[in-house]
C-alpha atoms as a PDB file:
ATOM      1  CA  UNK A   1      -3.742  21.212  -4.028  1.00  0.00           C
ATOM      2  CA  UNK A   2      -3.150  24.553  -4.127  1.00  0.00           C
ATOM      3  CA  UNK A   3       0.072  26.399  -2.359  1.00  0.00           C
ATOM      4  CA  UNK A   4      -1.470  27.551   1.052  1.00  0.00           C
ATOM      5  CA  UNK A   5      -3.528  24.151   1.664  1.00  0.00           C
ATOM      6  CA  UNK A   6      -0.239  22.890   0.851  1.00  0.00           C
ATOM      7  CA  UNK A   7       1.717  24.951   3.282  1.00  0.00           C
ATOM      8  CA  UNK A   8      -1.283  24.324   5.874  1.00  0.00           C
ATOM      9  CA  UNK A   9      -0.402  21.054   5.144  1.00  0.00           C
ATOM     10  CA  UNK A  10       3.237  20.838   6.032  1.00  0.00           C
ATOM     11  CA  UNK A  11       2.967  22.791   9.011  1.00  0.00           C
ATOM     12  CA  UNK A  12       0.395  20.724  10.739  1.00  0.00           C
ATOM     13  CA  UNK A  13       2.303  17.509   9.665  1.00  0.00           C
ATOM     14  CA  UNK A  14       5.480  19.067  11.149  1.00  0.00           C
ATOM     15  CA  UNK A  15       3.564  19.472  14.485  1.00  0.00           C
ATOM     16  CA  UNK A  16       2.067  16.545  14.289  1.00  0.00           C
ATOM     17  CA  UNK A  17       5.821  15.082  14.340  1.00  0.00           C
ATOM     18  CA  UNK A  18       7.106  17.670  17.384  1.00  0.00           C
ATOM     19  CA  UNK A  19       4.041  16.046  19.272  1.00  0.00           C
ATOM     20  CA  UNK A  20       5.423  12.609  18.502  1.00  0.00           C
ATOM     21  CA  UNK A  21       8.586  13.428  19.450  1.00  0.00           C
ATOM     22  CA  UNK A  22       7.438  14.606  22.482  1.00  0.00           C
ATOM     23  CA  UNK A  23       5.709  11.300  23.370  1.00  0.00           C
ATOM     24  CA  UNK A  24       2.156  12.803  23.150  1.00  0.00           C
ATOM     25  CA  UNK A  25      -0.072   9.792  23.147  1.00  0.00           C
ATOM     26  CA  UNK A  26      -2.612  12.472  21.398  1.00  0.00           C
ATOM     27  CA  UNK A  27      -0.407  12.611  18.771  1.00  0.00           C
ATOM     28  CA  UNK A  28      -0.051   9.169  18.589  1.00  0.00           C
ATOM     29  CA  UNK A  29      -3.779   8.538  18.105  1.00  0.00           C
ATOM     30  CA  UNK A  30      -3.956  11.291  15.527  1.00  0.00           C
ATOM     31  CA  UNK A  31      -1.470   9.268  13.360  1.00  0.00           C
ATOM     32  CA  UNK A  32      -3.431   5.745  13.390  1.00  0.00           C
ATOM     33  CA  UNK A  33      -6.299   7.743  12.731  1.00  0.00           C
ATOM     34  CA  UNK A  34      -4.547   9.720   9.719  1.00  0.00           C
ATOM     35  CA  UNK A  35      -2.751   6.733   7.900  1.00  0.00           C
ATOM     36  CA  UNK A  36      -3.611   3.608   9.215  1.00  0.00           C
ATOM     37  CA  UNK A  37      -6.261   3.202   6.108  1.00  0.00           C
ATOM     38  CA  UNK A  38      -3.732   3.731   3.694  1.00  0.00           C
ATOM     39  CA  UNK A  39      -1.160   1.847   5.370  1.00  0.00           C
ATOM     40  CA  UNK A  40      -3.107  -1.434   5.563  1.00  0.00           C
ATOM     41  CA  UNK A  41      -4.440  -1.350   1.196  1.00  0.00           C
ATOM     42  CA  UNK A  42      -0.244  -1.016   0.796  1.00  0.00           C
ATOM     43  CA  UNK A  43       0.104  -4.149   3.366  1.00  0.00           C
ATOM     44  CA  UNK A  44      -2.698  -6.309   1.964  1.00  0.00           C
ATOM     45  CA  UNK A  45      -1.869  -5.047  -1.574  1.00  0.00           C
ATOM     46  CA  UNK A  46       1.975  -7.295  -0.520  1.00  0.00           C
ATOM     47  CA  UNK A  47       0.844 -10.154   1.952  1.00  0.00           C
ATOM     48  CA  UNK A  48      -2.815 -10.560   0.867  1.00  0.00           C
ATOM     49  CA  UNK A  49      -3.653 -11.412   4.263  1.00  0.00           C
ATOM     50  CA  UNK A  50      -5.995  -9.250   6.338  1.00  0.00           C
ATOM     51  CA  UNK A  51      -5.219 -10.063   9.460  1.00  0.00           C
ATOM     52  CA  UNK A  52      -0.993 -10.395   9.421  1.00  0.00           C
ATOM     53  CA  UNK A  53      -1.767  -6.877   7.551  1.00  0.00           C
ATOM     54  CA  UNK A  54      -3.343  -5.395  10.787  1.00  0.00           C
ATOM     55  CA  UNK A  55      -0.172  -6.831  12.464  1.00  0.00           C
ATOM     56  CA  UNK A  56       1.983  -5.275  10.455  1.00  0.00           C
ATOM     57  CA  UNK A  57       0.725  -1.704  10.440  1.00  0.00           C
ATOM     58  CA  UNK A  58       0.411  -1.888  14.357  1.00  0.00           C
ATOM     59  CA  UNK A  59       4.297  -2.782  14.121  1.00  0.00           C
ATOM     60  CA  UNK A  60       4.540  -0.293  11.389  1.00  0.00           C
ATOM     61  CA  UNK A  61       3.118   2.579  14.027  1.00  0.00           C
ATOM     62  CA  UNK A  62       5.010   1.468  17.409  1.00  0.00           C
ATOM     63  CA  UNK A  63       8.129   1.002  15.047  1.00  0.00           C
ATOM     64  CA  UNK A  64       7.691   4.738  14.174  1.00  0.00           C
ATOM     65  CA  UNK A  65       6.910   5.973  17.855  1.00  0.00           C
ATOM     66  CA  UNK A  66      10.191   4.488  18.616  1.00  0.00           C
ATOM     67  CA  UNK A  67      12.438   5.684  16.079  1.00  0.00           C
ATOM     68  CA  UNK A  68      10.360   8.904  14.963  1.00  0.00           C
ATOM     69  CA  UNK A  69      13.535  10.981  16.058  1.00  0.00           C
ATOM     70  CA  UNK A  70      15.387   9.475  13.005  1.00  0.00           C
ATOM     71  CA  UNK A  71      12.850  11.300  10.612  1.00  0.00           C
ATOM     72  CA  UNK A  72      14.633  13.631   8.900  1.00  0.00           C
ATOM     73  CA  UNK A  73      11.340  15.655   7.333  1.00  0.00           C
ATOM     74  CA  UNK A  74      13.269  16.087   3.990  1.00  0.00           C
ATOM     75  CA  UNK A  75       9.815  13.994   2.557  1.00  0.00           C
ATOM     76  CA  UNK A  76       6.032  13.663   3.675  1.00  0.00           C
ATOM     77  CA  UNK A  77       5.295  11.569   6.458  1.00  0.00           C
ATOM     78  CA  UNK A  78       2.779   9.387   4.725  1.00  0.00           C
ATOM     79  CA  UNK A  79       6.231   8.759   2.304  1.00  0.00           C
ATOM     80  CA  UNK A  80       8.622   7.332   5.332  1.00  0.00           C
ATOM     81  CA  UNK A  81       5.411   5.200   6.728  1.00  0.00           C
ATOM     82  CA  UNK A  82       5.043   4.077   3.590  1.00  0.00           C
ATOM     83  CA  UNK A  83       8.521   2.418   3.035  1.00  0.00           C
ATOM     84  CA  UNK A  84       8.711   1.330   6.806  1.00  0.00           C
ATOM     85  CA  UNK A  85       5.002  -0.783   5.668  1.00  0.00           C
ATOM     86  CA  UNK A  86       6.928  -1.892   3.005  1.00  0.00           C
ATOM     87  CA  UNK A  87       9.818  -3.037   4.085  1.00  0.00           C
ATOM     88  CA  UNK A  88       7.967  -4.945   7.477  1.00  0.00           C
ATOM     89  CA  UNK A  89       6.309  -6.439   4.431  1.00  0.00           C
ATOM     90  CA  UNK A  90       8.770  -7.778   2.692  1.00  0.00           C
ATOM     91  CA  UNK A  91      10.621  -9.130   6.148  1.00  0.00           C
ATOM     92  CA  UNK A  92       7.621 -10.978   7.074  1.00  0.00           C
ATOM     93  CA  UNK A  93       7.513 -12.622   3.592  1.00  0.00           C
ATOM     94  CA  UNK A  94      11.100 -13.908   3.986  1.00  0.00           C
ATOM     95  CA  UNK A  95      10.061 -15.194   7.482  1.00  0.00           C
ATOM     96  CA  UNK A  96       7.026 -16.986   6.197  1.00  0.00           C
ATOM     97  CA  UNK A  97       8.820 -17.898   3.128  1.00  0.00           C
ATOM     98  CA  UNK A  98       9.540 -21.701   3.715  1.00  0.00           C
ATOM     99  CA  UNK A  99       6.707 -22.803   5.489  1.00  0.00           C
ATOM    100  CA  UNK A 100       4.533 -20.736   2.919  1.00  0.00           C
ATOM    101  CA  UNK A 101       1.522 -20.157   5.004  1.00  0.00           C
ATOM    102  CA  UNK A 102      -1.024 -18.140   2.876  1.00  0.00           C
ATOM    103  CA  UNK A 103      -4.564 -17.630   4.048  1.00  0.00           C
ATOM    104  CA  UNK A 104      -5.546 -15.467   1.090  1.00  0.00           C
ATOM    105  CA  UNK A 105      -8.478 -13.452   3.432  1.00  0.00           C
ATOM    106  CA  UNK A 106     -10.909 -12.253   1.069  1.00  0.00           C
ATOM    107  CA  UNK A 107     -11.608  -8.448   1.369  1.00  0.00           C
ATOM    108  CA  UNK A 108     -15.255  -8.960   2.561  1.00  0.00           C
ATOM    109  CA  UNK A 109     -18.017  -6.414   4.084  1.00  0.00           C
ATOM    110  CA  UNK A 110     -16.469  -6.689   7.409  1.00  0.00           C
ATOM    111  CA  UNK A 111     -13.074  -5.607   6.961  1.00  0.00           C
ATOM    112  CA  UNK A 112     -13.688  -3.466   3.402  1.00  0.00           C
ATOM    113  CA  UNK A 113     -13.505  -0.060   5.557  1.00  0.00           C
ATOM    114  CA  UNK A 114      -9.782  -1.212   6.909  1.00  0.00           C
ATOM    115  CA  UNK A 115      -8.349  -2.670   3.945  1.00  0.00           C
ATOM    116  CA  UNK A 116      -9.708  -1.080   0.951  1.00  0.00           C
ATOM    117  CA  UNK A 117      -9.747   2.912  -0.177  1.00  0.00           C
ATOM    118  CA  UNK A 118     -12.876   5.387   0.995  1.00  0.00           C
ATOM    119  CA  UNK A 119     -15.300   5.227  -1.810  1.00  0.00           C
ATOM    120  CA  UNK A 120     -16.730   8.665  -2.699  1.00  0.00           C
ATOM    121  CA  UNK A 121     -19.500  10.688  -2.059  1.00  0.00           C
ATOM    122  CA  UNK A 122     -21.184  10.713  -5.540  1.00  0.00           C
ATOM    123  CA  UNK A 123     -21.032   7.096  -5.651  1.00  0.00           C
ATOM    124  CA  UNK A 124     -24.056   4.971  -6.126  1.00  0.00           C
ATOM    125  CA  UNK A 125     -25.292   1.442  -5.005  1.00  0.00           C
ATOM    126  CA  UNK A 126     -24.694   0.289  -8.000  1.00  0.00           C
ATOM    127  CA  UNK A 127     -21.543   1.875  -8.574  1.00  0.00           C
ATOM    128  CA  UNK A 128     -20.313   0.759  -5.105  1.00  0.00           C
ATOM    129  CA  UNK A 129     -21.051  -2.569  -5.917  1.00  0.00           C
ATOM    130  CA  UNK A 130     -19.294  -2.502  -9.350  1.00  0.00           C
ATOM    131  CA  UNK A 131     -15.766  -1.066  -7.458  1.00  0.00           C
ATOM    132  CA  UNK A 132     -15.533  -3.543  -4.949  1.00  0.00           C
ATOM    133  CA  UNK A 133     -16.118  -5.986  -7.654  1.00  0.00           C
ATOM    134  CA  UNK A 134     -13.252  -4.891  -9.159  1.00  0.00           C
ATOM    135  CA  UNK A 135     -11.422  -4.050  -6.441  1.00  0.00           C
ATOM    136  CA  UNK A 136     -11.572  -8.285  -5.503  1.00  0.00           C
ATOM    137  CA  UNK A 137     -10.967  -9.102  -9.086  1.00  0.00           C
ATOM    138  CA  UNK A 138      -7.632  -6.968  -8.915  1.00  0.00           C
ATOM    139  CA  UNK A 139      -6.773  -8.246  -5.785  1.00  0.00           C
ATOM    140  CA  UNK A 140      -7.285 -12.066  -6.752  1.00  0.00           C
ATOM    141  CA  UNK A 141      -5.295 -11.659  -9.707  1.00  0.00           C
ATOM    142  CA  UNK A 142      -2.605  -9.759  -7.939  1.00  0.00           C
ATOM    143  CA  UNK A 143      -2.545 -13.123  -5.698  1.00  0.00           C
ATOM    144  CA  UNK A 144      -0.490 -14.994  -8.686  1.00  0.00           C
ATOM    145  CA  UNK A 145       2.268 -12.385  -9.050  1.00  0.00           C
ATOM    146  CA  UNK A 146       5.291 -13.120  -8.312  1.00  0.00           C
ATOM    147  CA  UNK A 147       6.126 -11.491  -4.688  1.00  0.00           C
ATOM    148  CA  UNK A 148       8.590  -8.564  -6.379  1.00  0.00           C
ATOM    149  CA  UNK A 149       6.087  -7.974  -9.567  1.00  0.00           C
ATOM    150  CA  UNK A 150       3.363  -7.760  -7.018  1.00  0.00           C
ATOM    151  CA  UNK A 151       5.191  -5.275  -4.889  1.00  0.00           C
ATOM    152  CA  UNK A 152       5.753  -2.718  -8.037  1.00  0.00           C
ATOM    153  CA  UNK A 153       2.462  -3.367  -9.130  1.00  0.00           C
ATOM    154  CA  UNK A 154       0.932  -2.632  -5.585  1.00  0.00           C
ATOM    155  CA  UNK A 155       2.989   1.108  -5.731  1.00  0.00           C
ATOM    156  CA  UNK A 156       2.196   1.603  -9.038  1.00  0.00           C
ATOM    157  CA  UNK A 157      -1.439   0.640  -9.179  1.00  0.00           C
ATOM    158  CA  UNK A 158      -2.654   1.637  -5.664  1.00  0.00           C
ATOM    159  CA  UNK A 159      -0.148   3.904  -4.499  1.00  0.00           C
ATOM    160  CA  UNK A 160       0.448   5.829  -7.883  1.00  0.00           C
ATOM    161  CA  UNK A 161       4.036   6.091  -7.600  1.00  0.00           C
ATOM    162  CA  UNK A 162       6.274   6.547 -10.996  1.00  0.00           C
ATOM    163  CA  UNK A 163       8.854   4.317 -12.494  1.00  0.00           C
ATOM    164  CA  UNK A 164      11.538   6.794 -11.221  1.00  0.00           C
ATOM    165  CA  UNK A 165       9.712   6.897  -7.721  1.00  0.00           C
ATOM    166  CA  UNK A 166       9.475   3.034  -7.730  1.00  0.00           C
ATOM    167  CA  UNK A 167      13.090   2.445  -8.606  1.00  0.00           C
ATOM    168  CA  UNK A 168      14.620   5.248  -6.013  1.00  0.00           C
ATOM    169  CA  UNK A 169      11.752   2.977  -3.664  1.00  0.00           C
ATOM    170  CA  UNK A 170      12.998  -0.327  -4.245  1.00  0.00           C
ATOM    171  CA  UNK A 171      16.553   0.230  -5.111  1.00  0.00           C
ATOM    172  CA  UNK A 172      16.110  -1.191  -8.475  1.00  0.00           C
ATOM    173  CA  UNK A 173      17.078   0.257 -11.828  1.00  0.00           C
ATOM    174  CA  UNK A 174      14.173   2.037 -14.241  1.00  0.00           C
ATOM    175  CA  UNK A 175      14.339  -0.692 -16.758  1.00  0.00           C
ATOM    176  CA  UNK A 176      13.535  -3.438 -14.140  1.00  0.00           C
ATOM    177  CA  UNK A 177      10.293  -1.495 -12.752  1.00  0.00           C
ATOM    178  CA  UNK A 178       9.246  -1.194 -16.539  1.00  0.00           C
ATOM    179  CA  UNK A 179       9.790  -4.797 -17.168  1.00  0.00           C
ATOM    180  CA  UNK A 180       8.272  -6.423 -13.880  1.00  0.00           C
ATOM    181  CA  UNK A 181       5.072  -4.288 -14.907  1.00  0.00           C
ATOM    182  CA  UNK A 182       5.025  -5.379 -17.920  1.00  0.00           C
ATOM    183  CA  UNK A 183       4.510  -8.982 -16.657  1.00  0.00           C
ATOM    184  CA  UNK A 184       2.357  -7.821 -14.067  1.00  0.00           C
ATOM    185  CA  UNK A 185      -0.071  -6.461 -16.534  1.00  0.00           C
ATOM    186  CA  UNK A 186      -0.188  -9.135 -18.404  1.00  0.00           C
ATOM    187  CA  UNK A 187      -0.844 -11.560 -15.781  1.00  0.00           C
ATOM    188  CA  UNK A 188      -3.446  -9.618 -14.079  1.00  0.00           C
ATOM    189  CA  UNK A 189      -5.038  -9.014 -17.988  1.00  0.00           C
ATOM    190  CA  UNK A 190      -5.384 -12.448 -18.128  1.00  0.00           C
ATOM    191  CA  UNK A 191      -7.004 -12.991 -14.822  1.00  0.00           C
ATOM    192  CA  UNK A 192      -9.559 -10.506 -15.116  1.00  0.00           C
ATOM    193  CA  UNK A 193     -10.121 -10.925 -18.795  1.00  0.00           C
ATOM    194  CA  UNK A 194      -9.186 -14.630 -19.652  1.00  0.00           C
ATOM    195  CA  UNK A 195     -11.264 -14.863 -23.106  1.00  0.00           C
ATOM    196  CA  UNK A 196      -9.347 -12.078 -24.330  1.00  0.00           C
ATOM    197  CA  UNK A 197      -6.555 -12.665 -26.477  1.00  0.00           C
ATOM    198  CA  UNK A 198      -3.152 -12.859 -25.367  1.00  0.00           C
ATOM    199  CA  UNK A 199      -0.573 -10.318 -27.276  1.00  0.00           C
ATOM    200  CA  UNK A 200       2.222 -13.181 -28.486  1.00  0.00           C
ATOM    201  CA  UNK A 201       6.138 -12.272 -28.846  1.00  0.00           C
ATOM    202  CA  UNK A 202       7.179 -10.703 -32.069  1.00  0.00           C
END
């Protein structure tokens, strides 16, 4: 991106957040419409369930109507929704945490266009096909992570964040993001690739 479509960029974001604050329900609509896509992979990616991560995102948005005063604009906005999806995440885990109730939704054809990433122009049928392949595979052997693997794995496989990012995120030293992905990789290696051979302890 260069620096004026970056500029371009900051300035309509920072009206975009006047408008909010304002209580424009234009505005409003103009932020589902902007993030709610992204917002729902970085759910599902956590509770791999489609429909408690529509939930959440709708609480994500009416949580950030409410308290979009308290945004301080010292980061993007995608950034702050981002740990508020997060967070709602990891709160609904601990509320669901003893009675454990996991419907796994699959991503199908139906709900592909809310849950996964747009798929681009050049692609093919055949290319199409092989990405949401993959896309499932990854997903079904995120399911067996461990819940605070899964969650670095999530921001460092689908949101692209770096250790250092993912550590300021999570409030976790460097050395812990490295480890927990560690294990994540190896786990999901073995899902997606069980016939390969396992790398054994030195």
């Amino acid at each position: 991106m260069n620096t004026d479509a970056r500029a371009d960029r900051i300035r309509d974001e920072k009206d975009l957040v006047e408008q909010l604050r304002q209580g424009r329900k234009h505005a409003f609509d103009v932020l589902v419409a902007r993030f709610q896509k992204p917002l729902l992979k970085v759910a599902y990616g956590i509770t791999l369930d489609v429909e408690e991560s529509r939930e959440i995102v709708q609480d994500v948005f009416t949580t950030v109507f409410r308290q979009i005063h308290s945004f301080r604009q010292d980061t993007l906005l995608y950034t702050w929704l981002r740990k508020i999806t997060v967070n709602h995440c990891l709160n609904w885990k601990r509320k669901w945490k003893r009675r454990f109730r996991w419907h796994h939704d699959p991503i199908t054809a139906e709900n592909e266009n809310t849950v996964s990433g747009k798929d681009t122009p050049l692609d093919t049928p055949e290319t199409l096909i092989q990405k949401k392949q993959f896309r499932d595979r990854l997903m079904e052997a995120a399911r067996h992570l461990p819940e605070k693997t899964r969650v670095v794995f999530v921001l460092y496989a689908l949101e692209g964040l770096s250790y250092e990012e993912i550590a300021d995120f999570l409030h976790i030293r460097k050395g812990t993001v490295a480890s927990r992905l560690y294990h994540a990789r190896k786990q999901v290696a073995r899902v997606l690739d069980p016939k390969k051979p396992q790398e054994t302890p030195v």
